[in-house]
C-alpha atoms as a PDB file:
ATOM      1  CA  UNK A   1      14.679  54.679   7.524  1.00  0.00           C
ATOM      2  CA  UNK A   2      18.409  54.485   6.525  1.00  0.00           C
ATOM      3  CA  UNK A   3      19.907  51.735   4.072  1.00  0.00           C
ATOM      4  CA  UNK A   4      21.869  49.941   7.182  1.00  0.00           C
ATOM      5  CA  UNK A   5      18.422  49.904   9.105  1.00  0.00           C
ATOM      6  CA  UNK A   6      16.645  48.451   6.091  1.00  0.00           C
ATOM      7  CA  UNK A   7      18.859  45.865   5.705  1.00  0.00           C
ATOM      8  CA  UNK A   8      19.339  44.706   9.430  1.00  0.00           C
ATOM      9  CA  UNK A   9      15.388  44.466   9.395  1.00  0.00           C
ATOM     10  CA  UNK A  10      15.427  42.409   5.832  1.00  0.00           C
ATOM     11  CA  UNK A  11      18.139  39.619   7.536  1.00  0.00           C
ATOM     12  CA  UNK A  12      15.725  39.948  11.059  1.00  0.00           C
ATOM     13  CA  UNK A  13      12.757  38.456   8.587  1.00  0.00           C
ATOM     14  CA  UNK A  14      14.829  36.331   6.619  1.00  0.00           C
ATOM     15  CA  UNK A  15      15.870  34.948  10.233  1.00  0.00           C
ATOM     16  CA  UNK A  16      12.842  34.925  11.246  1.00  0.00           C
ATOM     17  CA  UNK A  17      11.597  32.843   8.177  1.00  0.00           C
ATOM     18  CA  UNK A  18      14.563  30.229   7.789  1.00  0.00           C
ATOM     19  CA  UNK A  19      13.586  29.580  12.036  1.00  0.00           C
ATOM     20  CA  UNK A  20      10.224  28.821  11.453  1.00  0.00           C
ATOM     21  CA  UNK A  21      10.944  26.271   8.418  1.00  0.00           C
ATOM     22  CA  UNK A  22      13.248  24.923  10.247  1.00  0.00           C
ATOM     23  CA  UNK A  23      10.792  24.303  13.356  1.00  0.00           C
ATOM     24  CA  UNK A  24       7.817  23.303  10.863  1.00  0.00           C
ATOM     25  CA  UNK A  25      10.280  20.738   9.286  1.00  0.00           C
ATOM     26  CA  UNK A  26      11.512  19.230  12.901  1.00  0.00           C
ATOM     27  CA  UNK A  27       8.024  19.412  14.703  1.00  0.00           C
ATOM     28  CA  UNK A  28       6.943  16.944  11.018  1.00  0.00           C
ATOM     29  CA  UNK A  29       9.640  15.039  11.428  1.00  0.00           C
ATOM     30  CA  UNK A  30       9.083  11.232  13.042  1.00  0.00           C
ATOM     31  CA  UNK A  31      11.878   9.370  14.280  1.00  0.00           C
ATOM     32  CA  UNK A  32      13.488   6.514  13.059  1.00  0.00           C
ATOM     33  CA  UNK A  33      12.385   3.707  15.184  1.00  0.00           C
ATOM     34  CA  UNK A  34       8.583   5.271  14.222  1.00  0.00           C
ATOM     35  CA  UNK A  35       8.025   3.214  10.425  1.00  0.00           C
ATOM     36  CA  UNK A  36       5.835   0.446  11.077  1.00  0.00           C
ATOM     37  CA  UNK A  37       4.525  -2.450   9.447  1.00  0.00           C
ATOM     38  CA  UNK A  38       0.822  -2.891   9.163  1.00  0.00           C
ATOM     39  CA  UNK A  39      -0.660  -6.066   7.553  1.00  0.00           C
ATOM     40  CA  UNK A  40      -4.482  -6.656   7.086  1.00  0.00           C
ATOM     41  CA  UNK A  41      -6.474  -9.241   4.642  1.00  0.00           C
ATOM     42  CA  UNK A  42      -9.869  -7.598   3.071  1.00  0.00           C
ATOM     43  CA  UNK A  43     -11.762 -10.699   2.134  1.00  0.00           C
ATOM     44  CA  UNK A  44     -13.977 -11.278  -0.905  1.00  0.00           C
ATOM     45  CA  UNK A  45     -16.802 -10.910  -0.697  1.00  0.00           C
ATOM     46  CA  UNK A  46     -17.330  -7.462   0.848  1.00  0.00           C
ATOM     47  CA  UNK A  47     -20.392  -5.589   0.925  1.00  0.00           C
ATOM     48  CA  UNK A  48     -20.494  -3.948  -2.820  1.00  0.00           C
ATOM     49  CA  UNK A  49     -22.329  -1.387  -4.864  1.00  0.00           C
ATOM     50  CA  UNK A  50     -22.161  -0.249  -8.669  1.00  0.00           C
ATOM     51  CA  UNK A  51     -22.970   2.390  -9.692  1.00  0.00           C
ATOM     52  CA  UNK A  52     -23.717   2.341 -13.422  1.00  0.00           C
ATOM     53  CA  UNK A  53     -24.983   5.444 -14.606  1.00  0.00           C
ATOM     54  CA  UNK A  54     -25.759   5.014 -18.132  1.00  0.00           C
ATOM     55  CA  UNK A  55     -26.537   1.137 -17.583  1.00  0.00           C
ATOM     56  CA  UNK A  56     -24.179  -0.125 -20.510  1.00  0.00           C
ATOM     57  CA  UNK A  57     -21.342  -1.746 -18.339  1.00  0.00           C
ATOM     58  CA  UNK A  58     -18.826   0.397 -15.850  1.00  0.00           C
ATOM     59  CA  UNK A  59     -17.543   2.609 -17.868  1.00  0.00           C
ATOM     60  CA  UNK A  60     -15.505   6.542 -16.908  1.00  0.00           C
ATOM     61  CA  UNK A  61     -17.189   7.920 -14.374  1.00  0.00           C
ATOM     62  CA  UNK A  62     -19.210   4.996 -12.774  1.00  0.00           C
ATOM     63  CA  UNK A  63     -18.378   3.855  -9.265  1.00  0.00           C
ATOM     64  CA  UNK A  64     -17.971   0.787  -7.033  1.00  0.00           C
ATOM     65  CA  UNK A  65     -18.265   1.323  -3.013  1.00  0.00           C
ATOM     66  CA  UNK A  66     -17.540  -1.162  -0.948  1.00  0.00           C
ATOM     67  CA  UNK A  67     -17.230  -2.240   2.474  1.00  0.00           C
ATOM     68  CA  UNK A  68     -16.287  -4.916   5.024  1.00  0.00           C
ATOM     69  CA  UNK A  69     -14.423  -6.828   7.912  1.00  0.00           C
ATOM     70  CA  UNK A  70     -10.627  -6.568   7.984  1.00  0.00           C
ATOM     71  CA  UNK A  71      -8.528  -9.422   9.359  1.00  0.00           C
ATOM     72  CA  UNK A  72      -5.236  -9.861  10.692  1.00  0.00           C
ATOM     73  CA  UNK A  73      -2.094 -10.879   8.536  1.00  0.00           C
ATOM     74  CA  UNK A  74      -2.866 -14.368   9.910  1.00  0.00           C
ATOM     75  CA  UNK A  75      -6.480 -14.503   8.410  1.00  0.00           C
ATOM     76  CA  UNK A  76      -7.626 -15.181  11.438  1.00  0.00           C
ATOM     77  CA  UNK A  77      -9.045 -12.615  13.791  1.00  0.00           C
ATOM     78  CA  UNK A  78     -11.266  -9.360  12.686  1.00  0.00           C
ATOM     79  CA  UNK A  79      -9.241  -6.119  13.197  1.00  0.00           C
ATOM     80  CA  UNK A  80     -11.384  -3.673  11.845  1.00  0.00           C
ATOM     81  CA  UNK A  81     -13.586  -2.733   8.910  1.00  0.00           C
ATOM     82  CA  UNK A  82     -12.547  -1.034   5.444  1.00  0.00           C
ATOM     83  CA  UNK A  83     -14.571   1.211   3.538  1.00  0.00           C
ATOM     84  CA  UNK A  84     -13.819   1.934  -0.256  1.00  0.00           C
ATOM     85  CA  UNK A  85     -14.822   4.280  -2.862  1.00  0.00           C
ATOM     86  CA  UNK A  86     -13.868   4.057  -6.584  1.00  0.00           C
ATOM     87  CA  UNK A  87     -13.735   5.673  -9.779  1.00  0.00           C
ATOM     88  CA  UNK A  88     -14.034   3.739 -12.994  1.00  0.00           C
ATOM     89  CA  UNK A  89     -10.714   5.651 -14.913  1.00  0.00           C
ATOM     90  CA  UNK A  90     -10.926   2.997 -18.093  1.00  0.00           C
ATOM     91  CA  UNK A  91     -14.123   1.020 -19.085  1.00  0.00           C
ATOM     92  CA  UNK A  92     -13.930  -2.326 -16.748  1.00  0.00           C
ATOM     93  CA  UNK A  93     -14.187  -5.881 -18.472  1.00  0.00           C
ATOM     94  CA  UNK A  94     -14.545  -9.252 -18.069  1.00  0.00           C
ATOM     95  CA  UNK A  95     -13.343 -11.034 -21.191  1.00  0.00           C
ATOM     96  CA  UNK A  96     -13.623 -15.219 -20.908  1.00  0.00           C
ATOM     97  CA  UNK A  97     -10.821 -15.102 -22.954  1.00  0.00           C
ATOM     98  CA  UNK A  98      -8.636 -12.241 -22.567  1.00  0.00           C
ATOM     99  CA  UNK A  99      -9.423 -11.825 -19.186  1.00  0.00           C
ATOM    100  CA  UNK A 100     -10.708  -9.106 -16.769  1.00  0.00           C
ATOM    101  CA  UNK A 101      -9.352  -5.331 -17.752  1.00  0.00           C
ATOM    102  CA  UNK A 102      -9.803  -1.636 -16.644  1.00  0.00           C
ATOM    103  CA  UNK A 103      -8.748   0.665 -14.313  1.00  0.00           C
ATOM    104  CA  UNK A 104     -10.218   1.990 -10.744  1.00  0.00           C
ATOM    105  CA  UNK A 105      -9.147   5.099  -9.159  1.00  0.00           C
ATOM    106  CA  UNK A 106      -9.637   3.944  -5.543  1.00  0.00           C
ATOM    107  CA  UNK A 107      -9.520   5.679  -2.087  1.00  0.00           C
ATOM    108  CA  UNK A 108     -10.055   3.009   1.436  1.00  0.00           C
ATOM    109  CA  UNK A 109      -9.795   3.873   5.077  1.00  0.00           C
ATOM    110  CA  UNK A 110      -9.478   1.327   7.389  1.00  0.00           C
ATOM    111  CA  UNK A 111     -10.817   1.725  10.970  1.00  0.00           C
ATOM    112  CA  UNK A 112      -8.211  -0.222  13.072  1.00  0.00           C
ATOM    113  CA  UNK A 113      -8.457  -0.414  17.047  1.00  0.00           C
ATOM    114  CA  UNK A 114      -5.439   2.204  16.878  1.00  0.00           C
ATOM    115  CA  UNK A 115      -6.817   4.214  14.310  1.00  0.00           C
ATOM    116  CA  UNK A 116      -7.744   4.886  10.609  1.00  0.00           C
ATOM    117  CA  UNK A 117      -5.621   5.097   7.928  1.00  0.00           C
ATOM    118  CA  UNK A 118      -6.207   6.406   4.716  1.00  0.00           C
ATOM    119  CA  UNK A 119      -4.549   5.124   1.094  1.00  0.00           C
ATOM    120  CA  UNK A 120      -4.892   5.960  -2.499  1.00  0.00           C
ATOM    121  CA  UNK A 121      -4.450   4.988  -5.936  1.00  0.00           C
ATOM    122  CA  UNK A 122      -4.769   2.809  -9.291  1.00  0.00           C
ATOM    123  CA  UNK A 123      -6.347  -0.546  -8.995  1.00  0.00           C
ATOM    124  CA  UNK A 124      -6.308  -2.262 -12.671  1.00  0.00           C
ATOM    125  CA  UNK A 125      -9.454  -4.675 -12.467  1.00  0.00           C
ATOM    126  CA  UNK A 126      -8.126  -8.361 -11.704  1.00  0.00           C
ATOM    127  CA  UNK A 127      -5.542 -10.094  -9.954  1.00  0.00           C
ATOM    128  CA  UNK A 128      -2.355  -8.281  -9.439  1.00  0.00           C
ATOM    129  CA  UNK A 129       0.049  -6.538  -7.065  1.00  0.00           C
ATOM    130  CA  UNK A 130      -0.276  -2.547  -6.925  1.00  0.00           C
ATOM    131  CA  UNK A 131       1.234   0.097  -5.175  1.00  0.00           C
ATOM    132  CA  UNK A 132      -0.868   3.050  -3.342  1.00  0.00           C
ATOM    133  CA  UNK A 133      -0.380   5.857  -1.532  1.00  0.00           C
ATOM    134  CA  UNK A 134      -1.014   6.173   2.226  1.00  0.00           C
ATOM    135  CA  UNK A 135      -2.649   9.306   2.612  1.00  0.00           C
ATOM    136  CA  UNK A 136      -2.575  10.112   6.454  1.00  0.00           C
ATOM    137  CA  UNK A 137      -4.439   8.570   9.394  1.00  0.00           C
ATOM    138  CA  UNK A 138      -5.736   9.465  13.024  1.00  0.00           C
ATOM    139  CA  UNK A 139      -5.273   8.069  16.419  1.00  0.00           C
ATOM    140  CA  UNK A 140      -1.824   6.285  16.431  1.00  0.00           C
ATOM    141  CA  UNK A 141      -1.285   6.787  12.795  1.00  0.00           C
ATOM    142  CA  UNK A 142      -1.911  10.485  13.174  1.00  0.00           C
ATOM    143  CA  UNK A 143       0.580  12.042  10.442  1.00  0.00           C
ATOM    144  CA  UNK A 144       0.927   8.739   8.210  1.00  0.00           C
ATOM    145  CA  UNK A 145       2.696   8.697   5.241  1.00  0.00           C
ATOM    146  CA  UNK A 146       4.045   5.553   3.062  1.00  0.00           C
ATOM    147  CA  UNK A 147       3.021   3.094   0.617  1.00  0.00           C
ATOM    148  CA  UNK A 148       0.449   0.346   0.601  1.00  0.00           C
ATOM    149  CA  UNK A 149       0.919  -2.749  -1.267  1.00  0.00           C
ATOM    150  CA  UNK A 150      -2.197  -4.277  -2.544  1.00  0.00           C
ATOM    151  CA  UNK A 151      -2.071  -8.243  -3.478  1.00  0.00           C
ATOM    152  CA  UNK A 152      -5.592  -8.734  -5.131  1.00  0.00           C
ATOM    153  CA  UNK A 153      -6.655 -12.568  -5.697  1.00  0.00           C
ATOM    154  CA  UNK A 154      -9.692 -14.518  -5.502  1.00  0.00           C
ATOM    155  CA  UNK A 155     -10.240 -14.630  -1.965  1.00  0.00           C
ATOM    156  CA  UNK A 156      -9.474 -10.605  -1.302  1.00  0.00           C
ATOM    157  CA  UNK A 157      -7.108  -8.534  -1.146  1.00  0.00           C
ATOM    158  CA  UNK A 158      -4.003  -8.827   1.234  1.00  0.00           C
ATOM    159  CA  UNK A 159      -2.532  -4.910   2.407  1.00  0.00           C
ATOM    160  CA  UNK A 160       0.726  -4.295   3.566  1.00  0.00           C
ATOM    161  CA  UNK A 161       1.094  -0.290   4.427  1.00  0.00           C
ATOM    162  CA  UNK A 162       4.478   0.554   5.043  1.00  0.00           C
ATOM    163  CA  UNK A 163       4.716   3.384   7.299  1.00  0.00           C
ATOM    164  CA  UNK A 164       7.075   6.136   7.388  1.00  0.00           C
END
């Protein structure tokens, strides 16, 4: 094969390549008017499990499932149910005095009537606003990606997944 055919079929692959990224990246791509709002309210308490392996308090490697009903932003009216699996990352505590400490590595899906999505992340023990990471979905979130802020406080937890 001569140089000049060579190099004809190198820019036919490199073609060929730079065509399909481009299709892969449009094909991903949602539009604009797709980033939605979702708002639920997990409330406290939910059906919960420890799991304390060496029986001397949650410490690394101990874990907390968890599930139950999800409501509407209102409070109101059941939307779904949320399931939730963590990790203890830093020995969890409730201190009278200093308060409750730690840190969960959590994952939840919630089953909405459109369906699940998926998110991710650190949850310090206690009251607090944290970010996660929304994961993906299925049904009408199919694809998901965005953040999920988490508003723990004595009654539950309040989610608002921003969708993009």
């Amino acid at each position: 094969m001569g140089f000049a055919a060579r190099i004809s079929r190198h820019r036919s692959m490199t073609l060929f390549i730079v065509l399909v990224g481009m299709a892969a990246v449009w094909l991903s791509q949602r539009p604009a008017g797709a980033q939605t709002e979702v708002r639920v309210f997990w409330p406290a308490p939910s059906k919960a499990t420890f799991l304390d392996f060496e029986q001397q308090g949650l410490r690394l490697g101990d874990r907390l499932a968890a599930r139950g009903p999800l409501l509407d932003g209102s409070r109101t009216s059941q939307v779904g149910h949320g399931y939730l699996d963590c990790v203890v990352m830093n020995r969890i505590t409730d201190d009278p005095v200093e308060g409750p400490g730690g840190l969960y590595w959590c994952t939840a899906v919630l089953r909405l009537a459109e369906g699940d999505l998926t998110v991710e992340g650190l949850d310090p023990h206690g009251p607090g606003v944290y970010t996660f990471a929304v994961l993906g979905g299925t049904g009408a979130y199919e694809g998901a990606a965005g953040e999920a802020t988490l508003t723990d406080e004595s009654e539950g937890t309040e989610l608002v997944i921003d969708l993009r």
